[in-house]
C-alpha atoms as a PDB file:
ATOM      1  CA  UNK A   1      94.298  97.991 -88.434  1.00  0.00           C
ATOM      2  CA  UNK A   2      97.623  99.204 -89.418  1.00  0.00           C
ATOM      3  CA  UNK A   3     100.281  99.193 -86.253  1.00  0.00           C
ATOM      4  CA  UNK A   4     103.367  99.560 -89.058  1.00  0.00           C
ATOM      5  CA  UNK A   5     102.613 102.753 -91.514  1.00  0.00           C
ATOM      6  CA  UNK A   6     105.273 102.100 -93.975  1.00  0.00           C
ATOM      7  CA  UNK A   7     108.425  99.625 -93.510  1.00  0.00           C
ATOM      8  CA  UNK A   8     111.382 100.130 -95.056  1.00  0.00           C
ATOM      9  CA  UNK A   9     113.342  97.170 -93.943  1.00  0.00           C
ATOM     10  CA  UNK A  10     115.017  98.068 -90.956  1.00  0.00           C
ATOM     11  CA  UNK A  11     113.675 101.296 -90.912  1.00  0.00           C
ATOM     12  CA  UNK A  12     109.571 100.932 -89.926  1.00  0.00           C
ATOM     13  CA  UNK A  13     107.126 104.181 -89.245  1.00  0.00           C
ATOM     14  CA  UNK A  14     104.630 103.328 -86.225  1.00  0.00           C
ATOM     15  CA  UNK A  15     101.462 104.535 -86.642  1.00  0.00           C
ATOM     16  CA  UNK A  16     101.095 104.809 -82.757  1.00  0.00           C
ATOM     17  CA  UNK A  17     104.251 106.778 -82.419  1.00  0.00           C
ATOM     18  CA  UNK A  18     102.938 109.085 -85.462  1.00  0.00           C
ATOM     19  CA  UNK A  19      99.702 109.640 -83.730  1.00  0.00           C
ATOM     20  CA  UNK A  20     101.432 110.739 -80.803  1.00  0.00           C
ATOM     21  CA  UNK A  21     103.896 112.922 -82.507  1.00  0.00           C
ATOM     22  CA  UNK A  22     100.901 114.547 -84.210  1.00  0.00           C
ATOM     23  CA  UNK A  23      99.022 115.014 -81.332  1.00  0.00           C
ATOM     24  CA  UNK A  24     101.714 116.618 -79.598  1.00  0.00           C
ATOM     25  CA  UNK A  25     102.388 119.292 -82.374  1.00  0.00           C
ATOM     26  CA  UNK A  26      98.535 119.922 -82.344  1.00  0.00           C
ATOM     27  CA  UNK A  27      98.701 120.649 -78.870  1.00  0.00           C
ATOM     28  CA  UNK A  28     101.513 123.283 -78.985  1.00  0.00           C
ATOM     29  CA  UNK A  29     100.194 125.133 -82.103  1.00  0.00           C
ATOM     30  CA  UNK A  30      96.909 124.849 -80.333  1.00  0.00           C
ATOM     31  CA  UNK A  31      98.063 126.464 -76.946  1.00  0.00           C
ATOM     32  CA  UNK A  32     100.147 128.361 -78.190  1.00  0.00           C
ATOM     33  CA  UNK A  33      97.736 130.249 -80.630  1.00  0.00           C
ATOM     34  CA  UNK A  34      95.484 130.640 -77.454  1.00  0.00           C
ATOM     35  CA  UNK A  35      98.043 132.006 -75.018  1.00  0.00           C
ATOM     36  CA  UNK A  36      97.237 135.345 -77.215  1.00  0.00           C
ATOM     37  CA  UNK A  37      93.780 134.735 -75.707  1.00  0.00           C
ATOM     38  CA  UNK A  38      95.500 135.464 -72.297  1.00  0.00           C
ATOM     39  CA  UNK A  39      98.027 137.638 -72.983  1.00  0.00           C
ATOM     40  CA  UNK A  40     100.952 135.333 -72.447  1.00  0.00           C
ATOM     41  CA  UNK A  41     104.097 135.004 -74.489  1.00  0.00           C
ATOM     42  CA  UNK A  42     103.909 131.885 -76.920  1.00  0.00           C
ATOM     43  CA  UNK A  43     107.361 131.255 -76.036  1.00  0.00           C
ATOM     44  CA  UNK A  44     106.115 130.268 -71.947  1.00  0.00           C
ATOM     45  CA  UNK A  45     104.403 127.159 -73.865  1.00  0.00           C
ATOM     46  CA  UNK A  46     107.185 126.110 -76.087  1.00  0.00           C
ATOM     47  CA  UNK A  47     109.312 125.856 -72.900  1.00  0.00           C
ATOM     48  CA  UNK A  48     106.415 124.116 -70.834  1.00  0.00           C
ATOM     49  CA  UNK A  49     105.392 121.859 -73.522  1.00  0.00           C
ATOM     50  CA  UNK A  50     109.204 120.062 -73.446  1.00  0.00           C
ATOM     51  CA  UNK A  51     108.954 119.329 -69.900  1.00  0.00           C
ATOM     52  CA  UNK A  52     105.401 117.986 -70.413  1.00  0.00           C
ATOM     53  CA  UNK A  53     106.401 115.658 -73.332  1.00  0.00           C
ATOM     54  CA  UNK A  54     109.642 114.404 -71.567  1.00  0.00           C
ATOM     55  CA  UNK A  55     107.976 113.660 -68.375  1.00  0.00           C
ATOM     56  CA  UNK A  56     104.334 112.068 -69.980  1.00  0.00           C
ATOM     57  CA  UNK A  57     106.046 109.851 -71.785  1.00  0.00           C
ATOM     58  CA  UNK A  58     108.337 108.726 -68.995  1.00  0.00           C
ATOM     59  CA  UNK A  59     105.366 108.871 -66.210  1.00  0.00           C
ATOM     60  CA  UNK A  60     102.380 107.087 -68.714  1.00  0.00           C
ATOM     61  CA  UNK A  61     105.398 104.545 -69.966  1.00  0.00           C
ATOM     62  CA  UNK A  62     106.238 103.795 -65.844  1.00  0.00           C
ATOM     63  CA  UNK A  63     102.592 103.412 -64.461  1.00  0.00           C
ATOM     64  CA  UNK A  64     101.656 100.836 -67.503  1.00  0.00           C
ATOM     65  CA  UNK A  65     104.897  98.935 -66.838  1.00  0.00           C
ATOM     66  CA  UNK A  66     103.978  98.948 -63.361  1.00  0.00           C
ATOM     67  CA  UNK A  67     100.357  97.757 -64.046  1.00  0.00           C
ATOM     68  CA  UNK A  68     101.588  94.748 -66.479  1.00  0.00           C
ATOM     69  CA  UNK A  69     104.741  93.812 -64.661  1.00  0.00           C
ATOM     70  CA  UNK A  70     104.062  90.373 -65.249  1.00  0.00           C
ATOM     71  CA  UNK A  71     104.561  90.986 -68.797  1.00  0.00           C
ATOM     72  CA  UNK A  72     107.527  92.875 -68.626  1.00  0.00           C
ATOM     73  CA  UNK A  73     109.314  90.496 -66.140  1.00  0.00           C
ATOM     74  CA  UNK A  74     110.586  88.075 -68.716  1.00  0.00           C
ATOM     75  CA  UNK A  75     111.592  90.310 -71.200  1.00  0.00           C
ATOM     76  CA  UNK A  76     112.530  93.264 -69.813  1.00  0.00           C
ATOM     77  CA  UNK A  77     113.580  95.116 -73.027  1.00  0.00           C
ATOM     78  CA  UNK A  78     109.967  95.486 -74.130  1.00  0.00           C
ATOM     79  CA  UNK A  79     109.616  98.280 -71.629  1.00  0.00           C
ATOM     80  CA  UNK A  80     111.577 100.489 -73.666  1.00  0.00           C
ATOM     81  CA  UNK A  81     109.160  99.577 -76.543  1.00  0.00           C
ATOM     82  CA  UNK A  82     106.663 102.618 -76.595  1.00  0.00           C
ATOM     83  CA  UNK A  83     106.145 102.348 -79.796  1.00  0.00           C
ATOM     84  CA  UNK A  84     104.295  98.850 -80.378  1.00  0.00           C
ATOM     85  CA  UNK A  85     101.456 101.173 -77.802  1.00  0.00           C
ATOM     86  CA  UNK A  86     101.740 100.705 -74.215  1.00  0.00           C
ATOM     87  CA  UNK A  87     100.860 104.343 -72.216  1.00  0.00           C
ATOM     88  CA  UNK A  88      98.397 105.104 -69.118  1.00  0.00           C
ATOM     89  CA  UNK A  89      97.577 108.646 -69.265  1.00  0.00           C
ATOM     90  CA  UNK A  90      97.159 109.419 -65.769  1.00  0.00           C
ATOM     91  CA  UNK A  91     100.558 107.844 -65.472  1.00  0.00           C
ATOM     92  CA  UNK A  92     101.703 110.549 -67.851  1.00  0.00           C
ATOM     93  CA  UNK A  93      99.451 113.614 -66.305  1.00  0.00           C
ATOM     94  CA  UNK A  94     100.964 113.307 -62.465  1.00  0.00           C
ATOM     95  CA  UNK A  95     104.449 113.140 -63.937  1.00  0.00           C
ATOM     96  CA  UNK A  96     103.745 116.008 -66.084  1.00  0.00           C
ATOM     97  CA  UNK A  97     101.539 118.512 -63.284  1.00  0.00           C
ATOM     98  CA  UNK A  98     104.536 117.703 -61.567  1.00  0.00           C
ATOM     99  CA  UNK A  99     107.281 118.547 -63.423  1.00  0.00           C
ATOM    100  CA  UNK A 100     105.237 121.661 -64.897  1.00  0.00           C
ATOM    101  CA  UNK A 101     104.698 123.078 -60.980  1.00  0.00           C
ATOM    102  CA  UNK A 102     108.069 122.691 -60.627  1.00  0.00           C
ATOM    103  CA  UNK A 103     108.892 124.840 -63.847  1.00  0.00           C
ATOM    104  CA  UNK A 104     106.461 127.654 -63.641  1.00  0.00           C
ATOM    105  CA  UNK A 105     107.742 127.814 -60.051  1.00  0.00           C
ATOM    106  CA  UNK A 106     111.359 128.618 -61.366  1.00  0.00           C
ATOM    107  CA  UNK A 107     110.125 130.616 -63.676  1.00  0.00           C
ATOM    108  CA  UNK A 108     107.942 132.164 -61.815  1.00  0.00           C
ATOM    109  CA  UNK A 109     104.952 131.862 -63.578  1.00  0.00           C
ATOM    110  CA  UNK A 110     100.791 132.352 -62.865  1.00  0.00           C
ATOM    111  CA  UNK A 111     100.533 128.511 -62.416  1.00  0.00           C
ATOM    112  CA  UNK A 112      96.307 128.404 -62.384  1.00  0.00           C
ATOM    113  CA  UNK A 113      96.547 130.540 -65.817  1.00  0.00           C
ATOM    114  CA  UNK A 114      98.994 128.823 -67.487  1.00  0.00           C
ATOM    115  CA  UNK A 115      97.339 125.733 -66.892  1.00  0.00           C
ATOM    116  CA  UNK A 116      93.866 127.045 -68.244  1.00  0.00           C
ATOM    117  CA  UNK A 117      95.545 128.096 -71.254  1.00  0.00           C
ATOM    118  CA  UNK A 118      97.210 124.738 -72.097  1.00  0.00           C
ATOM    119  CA  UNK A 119      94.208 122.398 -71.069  1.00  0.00           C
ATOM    120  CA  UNK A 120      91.950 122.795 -74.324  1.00  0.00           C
ATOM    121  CA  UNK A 121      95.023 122.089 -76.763  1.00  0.00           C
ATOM    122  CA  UNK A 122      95.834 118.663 -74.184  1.00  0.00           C
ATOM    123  CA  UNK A 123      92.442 117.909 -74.752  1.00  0.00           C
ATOM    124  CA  UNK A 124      92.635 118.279 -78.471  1.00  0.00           C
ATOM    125  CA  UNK A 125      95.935 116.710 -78.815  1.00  0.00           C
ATOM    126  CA  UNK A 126      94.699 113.417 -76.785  1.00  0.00           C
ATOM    127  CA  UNK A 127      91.948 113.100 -79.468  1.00  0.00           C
ATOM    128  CA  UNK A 128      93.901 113.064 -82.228  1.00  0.00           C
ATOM    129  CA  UNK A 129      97.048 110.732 -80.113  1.00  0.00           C
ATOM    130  CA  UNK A 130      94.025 108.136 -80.065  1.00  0.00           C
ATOM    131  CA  UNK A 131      93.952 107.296 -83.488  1.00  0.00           C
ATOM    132  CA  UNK A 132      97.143 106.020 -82.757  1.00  0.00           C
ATOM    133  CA  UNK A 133      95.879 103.570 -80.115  1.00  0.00           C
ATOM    134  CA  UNK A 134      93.042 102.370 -83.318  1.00  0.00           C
ATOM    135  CA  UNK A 135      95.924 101.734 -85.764  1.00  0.00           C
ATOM    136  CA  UNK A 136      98.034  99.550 -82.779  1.00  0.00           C
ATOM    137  CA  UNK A 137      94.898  97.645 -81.469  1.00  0.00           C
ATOM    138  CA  UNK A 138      96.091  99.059 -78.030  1.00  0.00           C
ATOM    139  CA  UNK A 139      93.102 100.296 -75.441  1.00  0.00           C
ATOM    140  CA  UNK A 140      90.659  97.411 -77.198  1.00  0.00           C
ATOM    141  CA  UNK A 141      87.068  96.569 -75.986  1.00  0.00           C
ATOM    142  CA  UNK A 142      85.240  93.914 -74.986  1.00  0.00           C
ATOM    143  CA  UNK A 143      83.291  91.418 -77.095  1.00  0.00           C
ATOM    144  CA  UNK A 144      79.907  93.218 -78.140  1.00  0.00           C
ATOM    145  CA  UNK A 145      77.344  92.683 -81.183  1.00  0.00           C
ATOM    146  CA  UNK A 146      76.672  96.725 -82.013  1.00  0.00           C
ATOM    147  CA  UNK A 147      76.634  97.264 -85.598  1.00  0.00           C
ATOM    148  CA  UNK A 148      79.335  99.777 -84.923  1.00  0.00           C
ATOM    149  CA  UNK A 149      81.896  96.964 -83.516  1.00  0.00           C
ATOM    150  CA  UNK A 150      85.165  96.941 -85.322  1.00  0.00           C
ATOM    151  CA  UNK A 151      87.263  93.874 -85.999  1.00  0.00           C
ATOM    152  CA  UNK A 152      91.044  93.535 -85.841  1.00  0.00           C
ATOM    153  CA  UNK A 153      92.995  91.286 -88.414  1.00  0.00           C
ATOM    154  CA  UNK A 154      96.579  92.128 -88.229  1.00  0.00           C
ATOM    155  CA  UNK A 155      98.554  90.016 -86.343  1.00  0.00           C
ATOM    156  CA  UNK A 156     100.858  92.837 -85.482  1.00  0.00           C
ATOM    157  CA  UNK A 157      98.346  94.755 -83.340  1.00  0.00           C
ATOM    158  CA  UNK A 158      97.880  94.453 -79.901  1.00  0.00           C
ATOM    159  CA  UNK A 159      94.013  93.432 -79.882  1.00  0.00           C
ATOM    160  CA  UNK A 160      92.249  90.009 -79.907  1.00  0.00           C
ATOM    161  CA  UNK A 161      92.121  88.883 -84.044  1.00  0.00           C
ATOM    162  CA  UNK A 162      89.052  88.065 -85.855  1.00  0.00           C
ATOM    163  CA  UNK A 163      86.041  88.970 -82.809  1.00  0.00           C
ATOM    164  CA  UNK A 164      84.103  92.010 -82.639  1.00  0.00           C
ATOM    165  CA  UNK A 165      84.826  94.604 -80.457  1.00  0.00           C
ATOM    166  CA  UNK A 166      83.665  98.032 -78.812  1.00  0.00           C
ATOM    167  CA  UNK A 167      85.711 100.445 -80.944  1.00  0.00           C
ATOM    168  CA  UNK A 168      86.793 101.854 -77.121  1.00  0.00           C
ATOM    169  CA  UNK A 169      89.683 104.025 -79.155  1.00  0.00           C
ATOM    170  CA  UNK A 170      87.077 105.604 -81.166  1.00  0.00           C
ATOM    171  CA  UNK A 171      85.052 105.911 -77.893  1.00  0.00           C
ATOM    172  CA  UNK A 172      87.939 108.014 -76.452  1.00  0.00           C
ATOM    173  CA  UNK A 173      89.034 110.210 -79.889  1.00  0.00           C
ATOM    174  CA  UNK A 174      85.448 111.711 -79.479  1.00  0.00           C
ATOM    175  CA  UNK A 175      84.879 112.221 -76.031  1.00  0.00           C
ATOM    176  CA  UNK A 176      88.404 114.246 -75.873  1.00  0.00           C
ATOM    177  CA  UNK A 177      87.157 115.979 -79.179  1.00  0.00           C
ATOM    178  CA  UNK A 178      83.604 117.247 -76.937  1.00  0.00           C
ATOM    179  CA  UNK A 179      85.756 118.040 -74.338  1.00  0.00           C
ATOM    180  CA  UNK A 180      88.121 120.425 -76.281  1.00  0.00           C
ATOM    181  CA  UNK A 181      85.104 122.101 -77.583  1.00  0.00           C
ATOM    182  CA  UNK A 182      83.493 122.265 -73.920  1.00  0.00           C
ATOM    183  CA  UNK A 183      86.699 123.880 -72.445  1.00  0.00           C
ATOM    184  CA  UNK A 184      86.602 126.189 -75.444  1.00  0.00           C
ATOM    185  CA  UNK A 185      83.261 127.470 -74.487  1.00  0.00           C
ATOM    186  CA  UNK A 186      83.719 127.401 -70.783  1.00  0.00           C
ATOM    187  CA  UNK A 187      87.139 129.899 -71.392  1.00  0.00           C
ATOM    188  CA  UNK A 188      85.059 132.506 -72.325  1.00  0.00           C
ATOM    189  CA  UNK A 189      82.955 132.179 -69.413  1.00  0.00           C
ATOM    190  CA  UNK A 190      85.173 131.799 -66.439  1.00  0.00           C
ATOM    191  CA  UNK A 191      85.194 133.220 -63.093  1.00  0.00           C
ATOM    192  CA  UNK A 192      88.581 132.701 -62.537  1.00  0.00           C
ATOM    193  CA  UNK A 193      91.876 131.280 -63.332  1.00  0.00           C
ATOM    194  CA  UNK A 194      92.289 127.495 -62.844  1.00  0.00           C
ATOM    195  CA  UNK A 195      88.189 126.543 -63.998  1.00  0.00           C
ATOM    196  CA  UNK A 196      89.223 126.085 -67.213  1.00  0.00           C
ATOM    197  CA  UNK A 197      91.806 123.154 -66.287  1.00  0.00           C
ATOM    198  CA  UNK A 198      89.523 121.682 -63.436  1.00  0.00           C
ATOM    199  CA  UNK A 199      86.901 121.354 -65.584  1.00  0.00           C
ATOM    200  CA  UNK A 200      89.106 119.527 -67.992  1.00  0.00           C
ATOM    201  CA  UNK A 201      90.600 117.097 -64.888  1.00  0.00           C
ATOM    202  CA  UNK A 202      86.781 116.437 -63.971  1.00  0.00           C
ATOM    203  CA  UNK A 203      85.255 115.790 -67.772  1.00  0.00           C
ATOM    204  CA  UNK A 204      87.855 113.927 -68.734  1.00  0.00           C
ATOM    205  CA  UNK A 205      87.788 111.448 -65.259  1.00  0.00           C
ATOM    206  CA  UNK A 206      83.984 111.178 -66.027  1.00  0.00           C
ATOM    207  CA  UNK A 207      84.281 110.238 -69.743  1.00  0.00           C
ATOM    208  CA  UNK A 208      87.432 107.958 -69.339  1.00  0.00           C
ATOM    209  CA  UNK A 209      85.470 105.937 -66.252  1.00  0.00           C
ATOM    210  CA  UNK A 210      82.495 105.942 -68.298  1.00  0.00           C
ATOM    211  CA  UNK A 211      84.261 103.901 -71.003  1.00  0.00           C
ATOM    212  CA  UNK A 212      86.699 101.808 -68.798  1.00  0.00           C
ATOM    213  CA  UNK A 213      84.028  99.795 -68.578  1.00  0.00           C
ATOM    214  CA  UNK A 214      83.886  99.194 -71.776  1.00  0.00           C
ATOM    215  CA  UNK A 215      87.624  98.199 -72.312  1.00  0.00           C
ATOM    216  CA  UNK A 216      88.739  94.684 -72.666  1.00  0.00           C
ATOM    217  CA  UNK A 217      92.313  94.896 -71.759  1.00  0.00           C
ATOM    218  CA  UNK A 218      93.886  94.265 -68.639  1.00  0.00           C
ATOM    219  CA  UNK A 219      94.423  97.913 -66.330  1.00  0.00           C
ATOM    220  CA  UNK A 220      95.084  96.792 -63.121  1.00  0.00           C
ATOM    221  CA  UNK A 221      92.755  96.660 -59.959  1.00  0.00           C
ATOM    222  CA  UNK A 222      91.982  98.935 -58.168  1.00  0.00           C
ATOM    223  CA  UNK A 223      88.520  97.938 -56.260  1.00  0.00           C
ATOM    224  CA  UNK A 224      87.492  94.353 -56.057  1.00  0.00           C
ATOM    225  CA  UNK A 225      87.777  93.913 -59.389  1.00  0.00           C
ATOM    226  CA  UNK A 226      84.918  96.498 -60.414  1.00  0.00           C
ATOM    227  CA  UNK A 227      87.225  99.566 -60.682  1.00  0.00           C
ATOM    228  CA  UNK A 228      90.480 100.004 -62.609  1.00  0.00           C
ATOM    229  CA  UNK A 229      92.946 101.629 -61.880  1.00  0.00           C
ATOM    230  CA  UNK A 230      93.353 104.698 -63.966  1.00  0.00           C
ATOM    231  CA  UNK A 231      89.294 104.515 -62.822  1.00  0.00           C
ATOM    232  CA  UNK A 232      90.262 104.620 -59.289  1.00  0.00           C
ATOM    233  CA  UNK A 233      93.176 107.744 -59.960  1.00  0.00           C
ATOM    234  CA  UNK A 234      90.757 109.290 -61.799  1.00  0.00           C
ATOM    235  CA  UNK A 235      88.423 109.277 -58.493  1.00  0.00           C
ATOM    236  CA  UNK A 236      90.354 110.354 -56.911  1.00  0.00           C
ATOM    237  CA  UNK A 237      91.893 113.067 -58.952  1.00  0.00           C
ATOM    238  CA  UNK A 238      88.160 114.278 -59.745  1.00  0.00           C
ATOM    239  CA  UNK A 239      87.341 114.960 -55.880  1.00  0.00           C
ATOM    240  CA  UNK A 240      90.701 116.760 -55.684  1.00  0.00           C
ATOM    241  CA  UNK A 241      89.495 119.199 -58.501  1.00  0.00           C
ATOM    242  CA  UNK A 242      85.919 119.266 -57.481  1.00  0.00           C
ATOM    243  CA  UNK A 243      86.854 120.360 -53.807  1.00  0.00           C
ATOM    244  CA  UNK A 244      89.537 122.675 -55.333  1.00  0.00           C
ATOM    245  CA  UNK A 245      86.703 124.471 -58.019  1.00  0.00           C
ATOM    246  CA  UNK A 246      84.226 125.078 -54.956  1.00  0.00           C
ATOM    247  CA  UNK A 247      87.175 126.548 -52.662  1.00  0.00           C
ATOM    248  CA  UNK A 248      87.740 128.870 -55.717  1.00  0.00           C
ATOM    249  CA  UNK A 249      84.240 129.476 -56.495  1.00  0.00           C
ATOM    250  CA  UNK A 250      83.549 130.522 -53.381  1.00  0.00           C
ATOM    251  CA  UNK A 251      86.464 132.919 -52.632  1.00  0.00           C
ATOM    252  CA  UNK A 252      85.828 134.596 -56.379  1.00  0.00           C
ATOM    253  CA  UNK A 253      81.903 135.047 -55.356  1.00  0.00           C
ATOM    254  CA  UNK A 254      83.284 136.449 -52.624  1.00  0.00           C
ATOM    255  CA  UNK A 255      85.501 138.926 -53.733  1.00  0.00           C
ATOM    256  CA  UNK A 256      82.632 140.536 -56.401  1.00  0.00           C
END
């Protein structure tokens, strides 16, 4: 693939880092179009979207430093190097639910809303930030034979040269597209605020443990060896939501 877009010299374009900028601006424009399906001011997700970009980046950058520290430990100035790939999303979701409960606290904000109304556009955003992870040879699969196995020749990429490979990027661009498009059905059907967003916490745990075991890259252990570890947060994050979406079911069946 194509890790460096254009190169000027000393001035390069990262196709990772434009991925990432593009899904970002998707999301926004995305959430913020359907904050009018809730009655919200558009200007709620301009401020929430900062925090959430500020503290992804820093939480997804910290968790994959953490989970290659070997690699980092001799060269220490490749940790600021986000753009050569090099993110674990769960990394970057704690850091951001985080720093987002904090906000809407200050602000005072319907936390369970808000976060229905921004969870389709994350989901739509992380499909397109994938492509990035294609062009860098980041996220790369194991060895396989499928006729749909890709091949990476540019020694600039991230991802074993010249073998084929389960396109696991490509795995993950449409299995955040189907969940977008699941959410956005589900919004119209909700029985209250917050199912939108747990939904999305529990999909997207399922369909990211589904194809960890297709990746090829190292991701840390989590269990023996069999589970990785954004396989292990995602667990564990997926019982959190599932017990939280009963508790709510129940007291909104309740109240009818």
């Amino acid at each position: 693939m194509h890790p460096i877009l254009l190169d000027f010299g000393s001035i390069k374009l990262y196709t990772y880092g434009l991925f990432l900028a593009l899904g970002f601006m998707a999301a926004v424009w995305f959430s913020k179009r359907n904050a009018k399906f809730y009655n919200t001011s558009d200007q709620v997700i301009s401020d929430l979207f900062l925090v959430i970009l500020l503290s992804a980046i820093l939480g997804a950058r910290v968790l994959y430093v953490l989970i290659n520290f070997d690699s980092f430990c001799n060269n220490p100035l490749e940790i600021f190097k986000i753009w050569n790939g090099g993110l674990v999303f769960f990394g970057g979701f704690i850091a951001a639910v985080g720093a987002c409960l904090i906000l809407l606290k200050l602000k005072k904000l319907p936390i369970a809303k808000t976060a229905d109304i921004i969870a389709p556009g994350i989901a739509l955003g992380h499909s397109i930030g994938r492509f990035g992870c294609l062009f860098a040879g980041c996220c790369y699969g194991r060895e396989c034979d499928l006729p749909f196995a890709i091949k990476f020749t540019n020694p600039d990429g991230l991802a074993p040269l010249n073998v084929y490979l389960h396109p696991t990027q490509i795995y993950m661009v449409i299995s955040n597209f189907i969940l977008f498009l699941v959410l956005m059905w589900l919004q119209k059907r909700k029985k209250f605020h917050g199912m939108v967003f747990l939904v999305y916490i529990m999909l997207y745990s399922a369909f990211r443990s589904g194809i960890e075991f297709f990746r090829g890259d190292f991701r840390g252990d989590f269990f023996f060896e069999f589970l990785s570890m954004s396989q292990g947060i995602g667990l564990v994050i997926s019982f959190i939501a599932l017990g939280l979406l009963i508790k709510l079911s129940r007291s909104a069946n309740a109240n009818h």
